[in-house]
N, C-alpha and C. Protein backbone atom coordinates (compact mmCIF):
# COMPACT_ATOMS: atom_id res chain seq x y z
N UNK A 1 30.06 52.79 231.36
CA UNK A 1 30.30 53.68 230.23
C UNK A 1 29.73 55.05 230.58
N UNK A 2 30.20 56.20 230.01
CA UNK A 2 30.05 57.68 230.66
C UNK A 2 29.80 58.03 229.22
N UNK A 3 28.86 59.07 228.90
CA UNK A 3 28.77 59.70 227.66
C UNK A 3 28.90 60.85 228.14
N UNK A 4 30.35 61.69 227.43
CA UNK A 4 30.47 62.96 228.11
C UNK A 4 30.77 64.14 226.89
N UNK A 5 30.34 64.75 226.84
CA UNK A 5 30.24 65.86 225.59
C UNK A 5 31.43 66.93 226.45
N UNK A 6 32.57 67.14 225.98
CA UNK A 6 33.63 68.50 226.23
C UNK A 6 34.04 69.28 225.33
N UNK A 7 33.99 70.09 224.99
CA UNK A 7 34.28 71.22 223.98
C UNK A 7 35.27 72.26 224.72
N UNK A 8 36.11 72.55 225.18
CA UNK A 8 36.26 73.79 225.55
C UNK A 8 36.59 75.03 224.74
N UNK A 9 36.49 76.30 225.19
CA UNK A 9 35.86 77.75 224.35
C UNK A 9 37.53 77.79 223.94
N UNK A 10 38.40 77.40 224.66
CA UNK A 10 39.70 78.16 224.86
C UNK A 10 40.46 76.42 223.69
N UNK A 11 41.46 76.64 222.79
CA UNK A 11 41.62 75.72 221.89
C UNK A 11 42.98 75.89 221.92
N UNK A 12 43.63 75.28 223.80
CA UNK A 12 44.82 74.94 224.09
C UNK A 12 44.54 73.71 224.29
N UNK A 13 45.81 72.72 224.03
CA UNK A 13 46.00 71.83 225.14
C UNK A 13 45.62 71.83 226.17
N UNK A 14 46.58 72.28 226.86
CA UNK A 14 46.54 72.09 228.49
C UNK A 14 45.15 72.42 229.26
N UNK A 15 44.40 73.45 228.45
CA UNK A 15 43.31 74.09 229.05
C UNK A 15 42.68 72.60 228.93
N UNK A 16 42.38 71.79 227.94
CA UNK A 16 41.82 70.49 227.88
C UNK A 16 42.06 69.53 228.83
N UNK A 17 43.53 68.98 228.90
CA UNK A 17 43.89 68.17 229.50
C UNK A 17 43.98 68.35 231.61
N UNK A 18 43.76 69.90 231.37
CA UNK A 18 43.57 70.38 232.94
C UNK A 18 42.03 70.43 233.47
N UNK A 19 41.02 70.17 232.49
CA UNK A 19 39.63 69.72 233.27
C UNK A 19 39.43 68.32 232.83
N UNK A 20 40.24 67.56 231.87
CA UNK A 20 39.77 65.98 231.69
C UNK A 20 40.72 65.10 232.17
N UNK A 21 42.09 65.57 232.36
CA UNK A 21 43.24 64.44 232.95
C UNK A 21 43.38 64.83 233.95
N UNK A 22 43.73 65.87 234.66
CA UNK A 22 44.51 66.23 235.76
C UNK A 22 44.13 65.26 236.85
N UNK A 23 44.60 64.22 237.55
CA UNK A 23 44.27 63.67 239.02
C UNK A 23 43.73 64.46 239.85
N UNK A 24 42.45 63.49 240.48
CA UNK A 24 42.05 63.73 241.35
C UNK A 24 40.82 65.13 240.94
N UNK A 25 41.19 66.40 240.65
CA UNK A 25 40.82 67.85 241.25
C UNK A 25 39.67 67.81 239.29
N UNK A 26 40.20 67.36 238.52
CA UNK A 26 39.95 67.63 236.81
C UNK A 26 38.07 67.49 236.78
N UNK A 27 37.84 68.67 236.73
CA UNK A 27 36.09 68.67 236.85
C UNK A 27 35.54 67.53 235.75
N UNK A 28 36.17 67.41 234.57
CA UNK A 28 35.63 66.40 233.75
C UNK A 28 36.40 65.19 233.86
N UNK A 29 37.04 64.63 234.76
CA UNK A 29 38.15 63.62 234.73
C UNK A 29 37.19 62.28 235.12
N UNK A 30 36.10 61.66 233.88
CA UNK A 30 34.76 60.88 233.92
C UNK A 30 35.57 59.47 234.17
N UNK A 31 36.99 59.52 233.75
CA UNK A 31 37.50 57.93 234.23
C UNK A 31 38.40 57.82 235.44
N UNK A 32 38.41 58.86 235.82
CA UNK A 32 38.94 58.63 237.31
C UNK A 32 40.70 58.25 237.24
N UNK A 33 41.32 59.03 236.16
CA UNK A 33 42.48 58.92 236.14
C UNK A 33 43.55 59.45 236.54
N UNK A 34 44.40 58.55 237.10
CA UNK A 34 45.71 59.56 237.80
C UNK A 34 46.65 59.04 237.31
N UNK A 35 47.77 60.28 237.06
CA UNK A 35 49.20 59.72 236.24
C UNK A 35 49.92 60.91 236.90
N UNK A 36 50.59 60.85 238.25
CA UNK A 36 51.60 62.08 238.23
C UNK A 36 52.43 62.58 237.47
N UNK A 37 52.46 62.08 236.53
CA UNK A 37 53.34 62.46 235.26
C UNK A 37 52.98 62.94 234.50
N UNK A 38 51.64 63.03 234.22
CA UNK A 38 50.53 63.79 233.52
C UNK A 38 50.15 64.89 233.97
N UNK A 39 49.93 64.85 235.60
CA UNK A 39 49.47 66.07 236.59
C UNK A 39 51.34 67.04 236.04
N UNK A 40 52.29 66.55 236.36
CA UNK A 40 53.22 67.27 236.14
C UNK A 40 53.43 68.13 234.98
N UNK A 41 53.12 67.49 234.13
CA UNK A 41 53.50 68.33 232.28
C UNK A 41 51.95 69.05 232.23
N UNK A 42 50.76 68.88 232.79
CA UNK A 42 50.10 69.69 232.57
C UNK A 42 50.39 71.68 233.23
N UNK A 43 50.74 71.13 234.40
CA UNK A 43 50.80 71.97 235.92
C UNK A 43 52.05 72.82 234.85
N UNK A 44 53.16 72.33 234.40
CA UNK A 44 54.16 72.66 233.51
C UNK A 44 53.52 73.92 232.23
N UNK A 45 52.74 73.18 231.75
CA UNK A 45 52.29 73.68 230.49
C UNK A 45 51.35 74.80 230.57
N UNK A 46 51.15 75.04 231.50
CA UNK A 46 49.53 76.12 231.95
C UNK A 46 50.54 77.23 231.70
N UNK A 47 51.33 77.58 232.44
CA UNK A 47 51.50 78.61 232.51
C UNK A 47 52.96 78.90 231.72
N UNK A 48 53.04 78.22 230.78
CA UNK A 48 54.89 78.03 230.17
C UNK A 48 54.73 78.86 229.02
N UNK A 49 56.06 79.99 229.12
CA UNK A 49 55.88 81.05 228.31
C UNK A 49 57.95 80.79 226.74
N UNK A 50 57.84 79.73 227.46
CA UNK A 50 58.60 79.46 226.03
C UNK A 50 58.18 78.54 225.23
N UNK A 51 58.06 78.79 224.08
CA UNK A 51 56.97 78.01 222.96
C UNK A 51 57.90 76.64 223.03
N UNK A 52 59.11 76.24 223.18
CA UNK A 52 59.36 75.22 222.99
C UNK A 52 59.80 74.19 224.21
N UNK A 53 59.83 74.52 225.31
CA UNK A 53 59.20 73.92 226.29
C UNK A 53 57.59 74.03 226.59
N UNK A 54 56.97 74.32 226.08
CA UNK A 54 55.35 74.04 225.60
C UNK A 54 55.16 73.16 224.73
N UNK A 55 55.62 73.12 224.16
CA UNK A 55 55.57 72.03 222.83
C UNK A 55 55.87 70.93 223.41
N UNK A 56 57.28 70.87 224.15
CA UNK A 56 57.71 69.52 225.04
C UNK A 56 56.72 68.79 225.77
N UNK A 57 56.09 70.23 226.42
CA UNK A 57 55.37 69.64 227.54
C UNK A 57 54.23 69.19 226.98
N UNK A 58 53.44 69.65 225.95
CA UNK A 58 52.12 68.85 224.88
C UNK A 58 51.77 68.03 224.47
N UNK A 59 53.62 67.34 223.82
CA UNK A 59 53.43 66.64 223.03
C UNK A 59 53.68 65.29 224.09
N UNK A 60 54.59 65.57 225.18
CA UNK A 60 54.60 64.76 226.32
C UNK A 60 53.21 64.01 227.17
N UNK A 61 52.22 65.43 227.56
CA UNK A 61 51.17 64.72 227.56
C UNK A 61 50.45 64.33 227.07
N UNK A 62 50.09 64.83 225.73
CA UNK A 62 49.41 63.72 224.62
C UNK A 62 49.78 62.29 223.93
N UNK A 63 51.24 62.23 224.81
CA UNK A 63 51.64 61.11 224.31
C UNK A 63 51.42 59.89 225.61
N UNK A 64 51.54 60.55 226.80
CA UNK A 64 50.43 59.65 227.74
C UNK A 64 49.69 59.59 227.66
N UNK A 65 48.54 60.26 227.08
CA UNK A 65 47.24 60.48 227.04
C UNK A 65 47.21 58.45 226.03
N UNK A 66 48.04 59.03 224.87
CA UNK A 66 48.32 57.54 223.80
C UNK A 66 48.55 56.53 224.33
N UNK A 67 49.39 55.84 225.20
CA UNK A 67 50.03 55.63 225.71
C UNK A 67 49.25 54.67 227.11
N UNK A 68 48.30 55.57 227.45
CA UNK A 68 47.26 55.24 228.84
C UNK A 68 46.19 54.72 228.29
N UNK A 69 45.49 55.45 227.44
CA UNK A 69 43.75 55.04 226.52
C UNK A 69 43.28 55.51 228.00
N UNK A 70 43.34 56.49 228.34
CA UNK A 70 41.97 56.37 229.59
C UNK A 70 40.95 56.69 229.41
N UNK A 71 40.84 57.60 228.11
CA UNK A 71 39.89 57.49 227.27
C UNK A 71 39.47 57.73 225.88
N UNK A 72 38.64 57.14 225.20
CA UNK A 72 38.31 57.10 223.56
C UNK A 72 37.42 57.92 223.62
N UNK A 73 37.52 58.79 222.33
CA UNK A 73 36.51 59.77 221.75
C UNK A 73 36.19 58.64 220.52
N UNK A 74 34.55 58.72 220.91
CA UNK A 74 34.03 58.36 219.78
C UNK A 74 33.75 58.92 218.87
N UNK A 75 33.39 60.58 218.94
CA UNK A 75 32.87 61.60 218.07
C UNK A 75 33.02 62.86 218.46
N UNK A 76 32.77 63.76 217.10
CA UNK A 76 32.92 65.22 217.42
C UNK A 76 31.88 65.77 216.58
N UNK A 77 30.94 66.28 217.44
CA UNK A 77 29.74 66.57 217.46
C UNK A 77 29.35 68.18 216.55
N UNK A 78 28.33 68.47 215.78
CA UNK A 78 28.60 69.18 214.98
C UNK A 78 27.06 69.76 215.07
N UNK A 79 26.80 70.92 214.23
CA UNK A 79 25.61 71.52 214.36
C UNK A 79 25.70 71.91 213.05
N UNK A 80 24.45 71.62 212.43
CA UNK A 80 23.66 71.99 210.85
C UNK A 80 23.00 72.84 211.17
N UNK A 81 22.96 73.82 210.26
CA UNK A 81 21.91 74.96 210.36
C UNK A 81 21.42 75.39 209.16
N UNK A 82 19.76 75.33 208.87
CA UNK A 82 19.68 75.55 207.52
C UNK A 82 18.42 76.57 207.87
N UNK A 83 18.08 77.72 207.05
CA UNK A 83 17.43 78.50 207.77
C UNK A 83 16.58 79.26 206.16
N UNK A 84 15.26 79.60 206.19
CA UNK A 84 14.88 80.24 205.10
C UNK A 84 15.32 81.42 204.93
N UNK A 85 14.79 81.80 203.56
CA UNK A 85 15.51 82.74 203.23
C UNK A 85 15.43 84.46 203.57
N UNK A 86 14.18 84.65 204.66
CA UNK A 86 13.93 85.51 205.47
C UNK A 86 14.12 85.45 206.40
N UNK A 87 15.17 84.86 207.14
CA UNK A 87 15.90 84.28 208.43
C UNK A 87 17.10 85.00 208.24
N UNK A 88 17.93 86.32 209.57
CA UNK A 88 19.25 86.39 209.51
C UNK A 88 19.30 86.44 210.83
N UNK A 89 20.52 87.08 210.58
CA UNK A 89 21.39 86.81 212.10
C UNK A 89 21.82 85.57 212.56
N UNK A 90 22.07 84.66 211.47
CA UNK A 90 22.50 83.55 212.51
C UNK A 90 24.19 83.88 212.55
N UNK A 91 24.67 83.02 214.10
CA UNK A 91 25.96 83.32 213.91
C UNK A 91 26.62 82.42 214.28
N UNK A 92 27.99 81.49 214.28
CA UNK A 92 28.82 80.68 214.16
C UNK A 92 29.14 81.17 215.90
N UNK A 93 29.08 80.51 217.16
CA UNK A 93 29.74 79.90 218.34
C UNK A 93 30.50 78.79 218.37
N UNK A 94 31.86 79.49 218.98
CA UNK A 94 32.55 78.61 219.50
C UNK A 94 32.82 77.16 220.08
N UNK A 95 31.25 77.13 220.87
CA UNK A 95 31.17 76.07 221.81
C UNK A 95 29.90 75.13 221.13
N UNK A 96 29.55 75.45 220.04
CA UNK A 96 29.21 74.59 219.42
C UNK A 96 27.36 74.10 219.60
N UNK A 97 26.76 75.47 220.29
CA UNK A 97 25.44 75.73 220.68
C UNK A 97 25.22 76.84 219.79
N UNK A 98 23.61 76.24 219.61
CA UNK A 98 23.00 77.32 218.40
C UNK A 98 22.56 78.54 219.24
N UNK A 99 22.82 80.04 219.07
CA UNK A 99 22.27 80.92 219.85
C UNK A 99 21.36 81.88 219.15
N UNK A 100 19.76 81.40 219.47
CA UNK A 100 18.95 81.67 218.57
C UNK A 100 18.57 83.52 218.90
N UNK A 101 18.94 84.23 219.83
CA UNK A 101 18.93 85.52 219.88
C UNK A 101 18.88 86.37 218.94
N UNK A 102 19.77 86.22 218.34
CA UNK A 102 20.39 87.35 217.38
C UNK A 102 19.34 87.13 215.69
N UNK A 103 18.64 85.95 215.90
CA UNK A 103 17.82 85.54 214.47
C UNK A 103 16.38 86.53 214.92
N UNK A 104 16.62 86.83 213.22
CA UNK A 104 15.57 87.62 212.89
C UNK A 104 15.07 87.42 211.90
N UNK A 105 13.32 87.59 211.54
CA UNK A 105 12.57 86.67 210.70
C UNK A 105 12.26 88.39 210.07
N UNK A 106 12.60 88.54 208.95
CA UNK A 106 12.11 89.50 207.88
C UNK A 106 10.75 89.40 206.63
C-alpha cells in the first residue's frame, strides 16, 4: 500500500493523469501502471486545442482510469484555519498548504 498525497496547482485533466497514469516516465505513477491507450489519449489531450476532441480525449481516459481501478482515492484532504481576532493576512492557496508569511498579529 502507497499513501500518496497529489494535488496539482494546474486543475486540468491531463495535467493529472500525465504525472499519475502516463507509463513508465509519470513522476507519481505509485502503481506502476501501463495502458498504451491511456499513454495515447493523454499524449492527445496535452496539447489539443479543439474543446471537443478534448473532451473525447478526457472523458476516454477517465473512463480507463474506471475501467482499470489502478487506483482508489480514499480522500481529499483539506485545511481548517481558525485564527484570532488580531490575526490577518491569511490567504487561501491553491495547493492546499497553509502559507504562514503574509500573517500578521495586530
Amino acid at each position: 500500500m502507497v499513501v500518496n498525497l497529489f494535488g496539482g496547482w494546474l486543475n486540468f485533466p491531463e495535467y493529472f493523469f500525465f504525472f499519475n497514469y502516463r507509463s513508465g516516465d509519470a513522476l507519481y505513477n505509485t502503481m506502476a501502471y501501463k495502458n498504451p491507450a491511456m499513454d495515447k489519449l493523454i499524449d492527445a489531450a496535452r496539447f489539443e486545442s479543439d474543446p471537443q476532441k478534448y473532451k473525447d480525449e478526457v472523458e476516454g481516459f477517465i473512463g480507463l482510469a474506471f475501467a482499470d481501478v489502478p487506483r482508489v482515492t480514499l480522500f481529499q484532504p483539506t485545511v481548517d484555519v481558525a485564527m484570532q481576532k488580531n490575526i490577518t493576512g491569511y490567504r487561501y492557496w491553491f495547493h492546499r498548504m497553509l502559507d504562514y508569511r503574509p500573517l500578521v498579529k495586530t
